[in-house]
Structure formats: C-alpha cells, structure tokens
N, C-alpha and C. Protein backbone atom coordinates (compact mmCIF):
# COMPACT_ATOMS: atom_id res chain seq x y z
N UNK A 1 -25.91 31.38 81.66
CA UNK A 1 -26.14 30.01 81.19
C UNK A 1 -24.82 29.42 80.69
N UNK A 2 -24.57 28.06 81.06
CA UNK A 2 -23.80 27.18 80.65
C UNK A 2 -22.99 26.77 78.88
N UNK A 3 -22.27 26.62 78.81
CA UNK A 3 -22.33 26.37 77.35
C UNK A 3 -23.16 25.02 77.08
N UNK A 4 -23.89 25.52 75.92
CA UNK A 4 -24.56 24.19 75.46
C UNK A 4 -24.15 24.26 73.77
N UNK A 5 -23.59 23.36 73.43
CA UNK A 5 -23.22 23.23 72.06
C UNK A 5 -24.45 22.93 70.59
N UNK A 6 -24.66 23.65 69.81
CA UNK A 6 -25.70 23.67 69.03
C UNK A 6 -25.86 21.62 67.98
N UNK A 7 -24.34 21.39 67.78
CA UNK A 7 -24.41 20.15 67.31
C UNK A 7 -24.37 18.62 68.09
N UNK A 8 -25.46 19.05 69.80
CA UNK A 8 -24.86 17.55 70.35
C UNK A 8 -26.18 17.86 70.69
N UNK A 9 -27.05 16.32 70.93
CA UNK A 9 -28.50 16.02 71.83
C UNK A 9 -28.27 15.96 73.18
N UNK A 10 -29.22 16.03 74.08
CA UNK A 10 -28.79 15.74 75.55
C UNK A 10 -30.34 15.26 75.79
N UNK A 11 -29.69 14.80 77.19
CA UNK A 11 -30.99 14.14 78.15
C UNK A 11 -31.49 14.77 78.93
N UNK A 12 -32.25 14.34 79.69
CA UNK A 12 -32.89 14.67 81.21
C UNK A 12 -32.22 14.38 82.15
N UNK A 13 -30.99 13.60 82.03
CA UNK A 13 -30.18 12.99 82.55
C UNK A 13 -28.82 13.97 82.72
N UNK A 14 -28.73 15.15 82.11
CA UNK A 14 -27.60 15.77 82.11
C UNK A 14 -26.36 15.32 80.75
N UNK A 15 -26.19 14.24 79.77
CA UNK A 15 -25.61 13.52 79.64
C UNK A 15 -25.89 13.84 77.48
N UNK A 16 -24.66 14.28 77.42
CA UNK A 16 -24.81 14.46 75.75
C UNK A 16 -24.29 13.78 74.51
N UNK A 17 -24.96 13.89 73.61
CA UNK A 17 -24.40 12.71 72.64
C UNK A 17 -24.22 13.65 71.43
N UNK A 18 -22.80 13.19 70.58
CA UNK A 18 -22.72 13.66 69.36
C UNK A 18 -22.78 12.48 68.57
N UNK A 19 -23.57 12.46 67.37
CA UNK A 19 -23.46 11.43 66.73
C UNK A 19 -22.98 11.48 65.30
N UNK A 20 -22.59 10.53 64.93
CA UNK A 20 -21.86 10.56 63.76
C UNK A 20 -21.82 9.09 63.13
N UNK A 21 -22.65 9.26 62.42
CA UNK A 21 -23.31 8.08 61.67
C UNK A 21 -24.06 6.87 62.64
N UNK A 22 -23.54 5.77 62.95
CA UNK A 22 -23.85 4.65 63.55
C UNK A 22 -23.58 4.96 64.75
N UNK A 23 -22.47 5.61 65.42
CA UNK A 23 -21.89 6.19 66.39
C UNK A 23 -22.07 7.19 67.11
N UNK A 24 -22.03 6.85 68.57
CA UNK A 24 -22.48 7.90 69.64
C UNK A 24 -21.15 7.94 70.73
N UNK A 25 -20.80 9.60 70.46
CA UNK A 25 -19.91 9.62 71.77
C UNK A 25 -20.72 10.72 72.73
N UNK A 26 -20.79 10.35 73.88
CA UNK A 26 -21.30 10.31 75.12
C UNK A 26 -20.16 11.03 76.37
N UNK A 27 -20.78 12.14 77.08
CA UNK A 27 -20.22 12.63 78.32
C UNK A 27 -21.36 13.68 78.89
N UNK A 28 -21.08 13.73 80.14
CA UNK A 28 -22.13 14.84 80.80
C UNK A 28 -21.31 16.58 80.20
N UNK A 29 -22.62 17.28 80.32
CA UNK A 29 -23.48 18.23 80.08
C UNK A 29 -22.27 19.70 81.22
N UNK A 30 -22.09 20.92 80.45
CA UNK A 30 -21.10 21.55 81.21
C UNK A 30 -22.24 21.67 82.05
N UNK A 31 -23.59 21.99 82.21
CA UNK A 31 -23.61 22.01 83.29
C UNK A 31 -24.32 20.90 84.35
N UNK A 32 -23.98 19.88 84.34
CA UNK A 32 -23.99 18.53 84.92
C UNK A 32 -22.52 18.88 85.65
N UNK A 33 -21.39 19.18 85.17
CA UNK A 33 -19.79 19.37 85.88
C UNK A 33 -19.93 20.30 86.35
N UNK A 34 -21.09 21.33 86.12
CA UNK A 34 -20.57 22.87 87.23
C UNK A 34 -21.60 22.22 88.14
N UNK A 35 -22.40 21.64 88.30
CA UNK A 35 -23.33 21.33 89.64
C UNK A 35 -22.69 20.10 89.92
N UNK A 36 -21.67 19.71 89.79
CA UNK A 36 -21.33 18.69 90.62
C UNK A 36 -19.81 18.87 91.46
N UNK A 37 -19.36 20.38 90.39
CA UNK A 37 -18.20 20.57 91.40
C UNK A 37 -17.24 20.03 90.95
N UNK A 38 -15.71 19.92 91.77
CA UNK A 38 -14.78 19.03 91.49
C UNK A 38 -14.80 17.35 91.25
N UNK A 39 -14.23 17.29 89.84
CA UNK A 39 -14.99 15.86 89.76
C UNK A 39 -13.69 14.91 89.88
N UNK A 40 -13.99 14.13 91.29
CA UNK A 40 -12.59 12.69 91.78
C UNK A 40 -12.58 11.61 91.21
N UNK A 41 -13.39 11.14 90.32
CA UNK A 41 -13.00 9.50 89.83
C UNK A 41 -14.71 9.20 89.30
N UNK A 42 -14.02 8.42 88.21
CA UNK A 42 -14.90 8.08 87.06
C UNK A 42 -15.18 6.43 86.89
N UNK A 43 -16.35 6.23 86.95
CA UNK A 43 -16.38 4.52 86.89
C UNK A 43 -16.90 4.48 85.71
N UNK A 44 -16.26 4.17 84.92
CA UNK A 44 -17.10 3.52 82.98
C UNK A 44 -16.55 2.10 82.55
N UNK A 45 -17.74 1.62 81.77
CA UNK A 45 -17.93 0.63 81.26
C UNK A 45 -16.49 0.33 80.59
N UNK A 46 -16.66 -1.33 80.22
CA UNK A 46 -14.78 -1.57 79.76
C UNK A 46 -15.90 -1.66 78.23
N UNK A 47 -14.64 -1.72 76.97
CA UNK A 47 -14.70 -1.60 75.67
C UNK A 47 -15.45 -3.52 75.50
N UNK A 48 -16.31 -2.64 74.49
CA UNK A 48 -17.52 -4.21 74.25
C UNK A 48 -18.05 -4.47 75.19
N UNK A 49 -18.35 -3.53 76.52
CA UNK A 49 -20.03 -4.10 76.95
C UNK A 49 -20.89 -3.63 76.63
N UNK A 50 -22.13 -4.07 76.96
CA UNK A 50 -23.36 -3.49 76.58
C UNK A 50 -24.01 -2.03 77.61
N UNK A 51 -24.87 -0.90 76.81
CA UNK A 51 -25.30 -0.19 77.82
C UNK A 51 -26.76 0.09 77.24
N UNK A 52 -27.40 0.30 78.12
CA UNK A 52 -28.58 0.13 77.93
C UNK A 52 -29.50 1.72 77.90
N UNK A 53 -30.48 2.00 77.06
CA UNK A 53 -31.40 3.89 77.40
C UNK A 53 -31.49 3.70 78.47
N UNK A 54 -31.39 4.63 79.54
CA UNK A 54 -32.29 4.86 80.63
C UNK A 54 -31.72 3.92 81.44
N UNK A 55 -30.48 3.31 81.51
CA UNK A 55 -30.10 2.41 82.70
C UNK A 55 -28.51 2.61 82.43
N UNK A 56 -27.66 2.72 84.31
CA UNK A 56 -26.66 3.08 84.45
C UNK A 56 -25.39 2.78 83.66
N UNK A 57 -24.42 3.71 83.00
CA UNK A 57 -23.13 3.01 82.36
C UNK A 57 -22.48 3.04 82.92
N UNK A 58 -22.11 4.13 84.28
CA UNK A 58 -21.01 4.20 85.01
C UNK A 58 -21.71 5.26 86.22
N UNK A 59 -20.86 5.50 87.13
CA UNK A 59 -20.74 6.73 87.77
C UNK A 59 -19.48 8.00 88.01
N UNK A 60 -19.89 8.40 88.71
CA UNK A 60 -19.13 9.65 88.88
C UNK A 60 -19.12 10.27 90.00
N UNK A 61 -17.53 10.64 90.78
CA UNK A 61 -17.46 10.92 92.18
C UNK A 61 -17.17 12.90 92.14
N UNK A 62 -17.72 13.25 92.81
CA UNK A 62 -17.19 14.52 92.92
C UNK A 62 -17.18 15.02 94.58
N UNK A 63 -16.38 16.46 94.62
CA UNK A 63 -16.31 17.02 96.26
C UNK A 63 -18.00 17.16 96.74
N UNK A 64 -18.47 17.11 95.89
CA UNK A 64 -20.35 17.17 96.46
C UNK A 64 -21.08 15.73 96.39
N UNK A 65 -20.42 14.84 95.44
CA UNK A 65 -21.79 13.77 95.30
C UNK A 65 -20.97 12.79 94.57
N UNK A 66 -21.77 11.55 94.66
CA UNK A 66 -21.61 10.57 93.69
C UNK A 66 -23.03 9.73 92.57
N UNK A 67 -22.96 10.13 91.50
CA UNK A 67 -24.60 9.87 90.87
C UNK A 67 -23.67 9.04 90.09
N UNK A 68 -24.68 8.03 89.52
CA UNK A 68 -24.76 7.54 88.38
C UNK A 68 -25.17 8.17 86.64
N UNK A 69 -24.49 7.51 85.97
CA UNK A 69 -24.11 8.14 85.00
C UNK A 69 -25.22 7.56 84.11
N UNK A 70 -26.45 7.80 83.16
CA UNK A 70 -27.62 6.97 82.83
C UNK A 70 -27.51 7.39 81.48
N UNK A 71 -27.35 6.17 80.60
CA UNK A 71 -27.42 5.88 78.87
C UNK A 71 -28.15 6.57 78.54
N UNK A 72 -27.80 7.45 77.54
CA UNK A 72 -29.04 7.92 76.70
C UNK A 72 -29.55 7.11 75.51
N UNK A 73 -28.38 6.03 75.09
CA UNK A 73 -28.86 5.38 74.03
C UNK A 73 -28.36 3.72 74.21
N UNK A 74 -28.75 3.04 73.56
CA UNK A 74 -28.49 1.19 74.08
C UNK A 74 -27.51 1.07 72.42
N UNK A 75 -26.50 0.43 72.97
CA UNK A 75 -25.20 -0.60 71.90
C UNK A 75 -24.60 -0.65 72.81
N UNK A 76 -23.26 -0.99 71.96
CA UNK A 76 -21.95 -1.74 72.34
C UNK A 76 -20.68 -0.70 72.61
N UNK A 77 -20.52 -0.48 73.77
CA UNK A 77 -19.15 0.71 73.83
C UNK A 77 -18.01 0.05 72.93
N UNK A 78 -17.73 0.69 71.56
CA UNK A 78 -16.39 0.61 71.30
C UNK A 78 -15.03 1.20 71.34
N UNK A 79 -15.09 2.00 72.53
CA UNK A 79 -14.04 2.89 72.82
C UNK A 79 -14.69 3.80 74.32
N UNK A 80 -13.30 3.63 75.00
CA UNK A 80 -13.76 4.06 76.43
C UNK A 80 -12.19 5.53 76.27
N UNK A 81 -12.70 6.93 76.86
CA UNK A 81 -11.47 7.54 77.11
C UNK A 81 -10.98 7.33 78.26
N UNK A 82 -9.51 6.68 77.91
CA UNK A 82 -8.61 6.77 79.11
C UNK A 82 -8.06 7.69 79.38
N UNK A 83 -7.63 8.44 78.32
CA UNK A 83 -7.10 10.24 78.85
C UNK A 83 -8.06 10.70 79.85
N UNK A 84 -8.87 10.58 79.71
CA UNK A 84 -9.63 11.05 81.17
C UNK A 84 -9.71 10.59 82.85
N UNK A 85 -8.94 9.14 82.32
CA UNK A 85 -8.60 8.83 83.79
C UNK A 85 -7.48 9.09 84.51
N UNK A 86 -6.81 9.90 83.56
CA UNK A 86 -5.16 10.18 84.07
C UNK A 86 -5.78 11.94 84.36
N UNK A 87 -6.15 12.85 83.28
CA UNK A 87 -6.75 13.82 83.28
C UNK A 87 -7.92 14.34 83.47
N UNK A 88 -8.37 13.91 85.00
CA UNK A 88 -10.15 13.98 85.51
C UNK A 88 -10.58 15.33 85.16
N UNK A 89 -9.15 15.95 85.64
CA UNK A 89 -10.37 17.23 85.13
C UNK A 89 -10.52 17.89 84.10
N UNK A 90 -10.34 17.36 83.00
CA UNK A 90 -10.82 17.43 81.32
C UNK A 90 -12.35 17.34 82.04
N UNK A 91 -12.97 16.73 82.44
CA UNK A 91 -14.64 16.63 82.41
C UNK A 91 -15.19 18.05 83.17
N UNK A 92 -14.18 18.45 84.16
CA UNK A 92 -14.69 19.92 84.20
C UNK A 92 -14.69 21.39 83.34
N UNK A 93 -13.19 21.16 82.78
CA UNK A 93 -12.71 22.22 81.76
C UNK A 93 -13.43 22.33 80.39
N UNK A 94 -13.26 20.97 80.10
CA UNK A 94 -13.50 20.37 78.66
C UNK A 94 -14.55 19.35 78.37
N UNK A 95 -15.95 19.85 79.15
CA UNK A 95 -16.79 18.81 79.06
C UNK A 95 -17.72 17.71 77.90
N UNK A 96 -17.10 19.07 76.91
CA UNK A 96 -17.91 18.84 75.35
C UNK A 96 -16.99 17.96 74.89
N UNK A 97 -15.90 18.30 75.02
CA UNK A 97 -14.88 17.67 73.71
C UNK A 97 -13.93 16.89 74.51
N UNK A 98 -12.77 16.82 75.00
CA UNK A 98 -11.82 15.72 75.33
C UNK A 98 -12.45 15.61 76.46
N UNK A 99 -13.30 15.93 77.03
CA UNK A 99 -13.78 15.27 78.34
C UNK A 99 -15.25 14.63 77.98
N UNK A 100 -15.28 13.59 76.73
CA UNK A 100 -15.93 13.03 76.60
C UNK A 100 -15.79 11.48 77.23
N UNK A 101 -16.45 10.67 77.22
CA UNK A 101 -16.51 9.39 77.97
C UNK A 101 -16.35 8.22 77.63
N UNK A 102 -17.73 7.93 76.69
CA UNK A 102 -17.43 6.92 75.60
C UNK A 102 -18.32 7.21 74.57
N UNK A 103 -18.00 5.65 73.47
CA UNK A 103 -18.25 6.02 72.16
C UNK A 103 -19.23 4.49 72.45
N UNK A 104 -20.47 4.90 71.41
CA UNK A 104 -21.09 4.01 71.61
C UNK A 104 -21.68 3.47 69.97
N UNK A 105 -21.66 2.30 69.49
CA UNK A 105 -22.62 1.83 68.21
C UNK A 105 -23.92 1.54 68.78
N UNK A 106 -24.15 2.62 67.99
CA UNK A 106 -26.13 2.84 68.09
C UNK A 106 -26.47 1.32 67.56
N UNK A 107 -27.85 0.64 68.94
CA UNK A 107 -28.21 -0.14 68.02
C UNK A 107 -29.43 -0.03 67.21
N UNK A 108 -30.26 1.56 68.14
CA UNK A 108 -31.62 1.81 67.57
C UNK A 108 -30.89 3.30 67.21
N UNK A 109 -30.77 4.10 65.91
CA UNK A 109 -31.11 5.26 66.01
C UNK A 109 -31.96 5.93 66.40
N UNK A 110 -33.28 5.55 66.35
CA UNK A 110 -34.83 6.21 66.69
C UNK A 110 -34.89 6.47 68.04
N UNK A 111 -34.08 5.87 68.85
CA UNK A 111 -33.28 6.24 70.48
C UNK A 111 -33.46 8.25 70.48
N UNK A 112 -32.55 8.35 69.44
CA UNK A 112 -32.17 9.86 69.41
C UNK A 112 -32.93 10.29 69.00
N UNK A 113 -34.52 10.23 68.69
CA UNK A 113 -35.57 11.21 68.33
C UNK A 113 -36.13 11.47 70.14
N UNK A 114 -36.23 10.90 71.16
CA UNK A 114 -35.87 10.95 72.19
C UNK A 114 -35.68 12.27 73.30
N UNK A 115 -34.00 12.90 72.48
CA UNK A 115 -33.28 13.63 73.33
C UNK A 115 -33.58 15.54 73.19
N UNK A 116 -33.16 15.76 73.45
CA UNK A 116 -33.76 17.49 73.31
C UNK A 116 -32.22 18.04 72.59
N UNK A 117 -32.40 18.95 71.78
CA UNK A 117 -31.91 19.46 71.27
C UNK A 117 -31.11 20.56 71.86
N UNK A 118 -30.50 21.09 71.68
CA UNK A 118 -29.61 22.88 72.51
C UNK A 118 -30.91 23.07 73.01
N UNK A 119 -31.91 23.76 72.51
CA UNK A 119 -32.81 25.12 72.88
C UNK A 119 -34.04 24.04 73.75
N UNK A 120 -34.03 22.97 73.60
CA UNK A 120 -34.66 22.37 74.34
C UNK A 120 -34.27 21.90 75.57
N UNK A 121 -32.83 21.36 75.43
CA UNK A 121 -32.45 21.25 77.11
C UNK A 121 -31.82 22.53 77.24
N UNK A 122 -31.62 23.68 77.31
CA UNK A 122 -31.28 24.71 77.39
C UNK A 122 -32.96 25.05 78.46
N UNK A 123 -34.06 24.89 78.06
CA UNK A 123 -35.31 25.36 78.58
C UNK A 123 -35.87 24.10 79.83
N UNK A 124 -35.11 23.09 79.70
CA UNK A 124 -35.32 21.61 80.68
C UNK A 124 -34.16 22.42 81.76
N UNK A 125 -33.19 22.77 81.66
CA UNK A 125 -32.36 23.33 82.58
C UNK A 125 -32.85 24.21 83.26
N UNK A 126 -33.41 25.52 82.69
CA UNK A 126 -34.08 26.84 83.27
C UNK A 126 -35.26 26.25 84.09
N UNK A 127 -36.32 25.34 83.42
CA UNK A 127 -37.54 24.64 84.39
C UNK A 127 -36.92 23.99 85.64
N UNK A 128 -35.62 23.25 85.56
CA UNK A 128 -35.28 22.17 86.83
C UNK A 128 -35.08 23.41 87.92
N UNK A 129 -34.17 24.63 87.36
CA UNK A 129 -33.79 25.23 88.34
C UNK A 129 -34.53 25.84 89.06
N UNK A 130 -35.69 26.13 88.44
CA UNK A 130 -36.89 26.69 89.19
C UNK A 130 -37.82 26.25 90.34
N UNK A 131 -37.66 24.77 90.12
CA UNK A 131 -38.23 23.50 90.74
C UNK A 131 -37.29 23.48 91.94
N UNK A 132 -35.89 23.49 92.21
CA UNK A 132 -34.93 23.54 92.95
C UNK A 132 -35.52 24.47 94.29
C-alpha cells in the first residue's frame, strides 16, 4: 500500500486536502501518481478563481492518461504552486508535500465532514481495486 498520510482528508476522487484553519491545500493522492504513471503537464486554476466540490479545477497529463482534476471543497484559490510547473515531477516523488497544487479558502468547512479519513480511503482504495 501507498503512503497515505494520517493528517490529510481525501476523496473518491483521488485528491487530498490538508487543512489549516480557513485554508485548504489540495494535490492528488500518492496513489492517484502511481496509477497514472509519469506525470507531463498540469492545467490549474490562476490565483482568485473560484472552484467548486465535485466540479473540475484543473487537469492532468500523464504517459497513460489525461483526467481531470475534481474539487474536493468550493472557495477562492489563493495561491497556485508554480514550483511544480518547472518541477512536474515533485507530483510523483513528493505527492504529499511540495507536490501539492493549490491552496484554497474554505467557503463551507462542513465540505470536509464529507472526505474519508487515512483508514477510510485507505479501505475506498483496497474496494476500487477489487472492482478493477
């Protein structure tokens, strides 16, 4: 199994959030980057737009695929990483931490009652693969 970090929520979506107060920083899941392979180019939102739960912020190209990248929570991006567009493959190495994406101001916290916890998407992972 993948690393899954005990202090970040994730989705169904592959896609994890650490939060810290009002604030959500946001990137996919190590293993969202090991099933997608080498990852070529990153499309994210510019600083101060809006993103919405459950509807696209960006995508993501890799040697296997190109998916869209789906909000886990709705505000205002106030910070987009550009180190990651010079250094793509921080999102494979370093998926938790400098290969994060963006930072988002929560506008609902109650968003994040929502997301599954480690041991919960840890057990959403083991079910998908089975389904596979």
């Amino acid at each position: 199994m993948k690393s899954i970090p005990d202090d970040l929520l994730y989705s169904r979506e592959h896609v994890w959030v650490r939060v810290d107060g009002d604030l959500a920083t946001i990137g996919i899941t190590d293993h969202a980057q090991e099933k997608l392979g080498e990852i070529l180019s990153l499309d994210l939102p510019a600083v101060d737009s809006y993103v919405e739960r459950d509807e696209p912020f960006g995508s993501i190209e890799s040697v296997k695929a190109v998916i869209e990248l789906i909000s886990p929570v709705s505000g205002v991006v106030i910070s987009v990483n550009e180190d990651i567009t010079d250094e793509i493959g921080v999102v494979n190495s370093d998926p938790h931490d400098t290969g994060w994406m963006i930072i988002v101001d929560l506008e609902d916290p109650e968003e994040l009652d929502e997301l599954l916890d480690a041991r919960g998407y840890q057990e959403f992972v083991i079910q998908e693969a089975e389904v596979d």
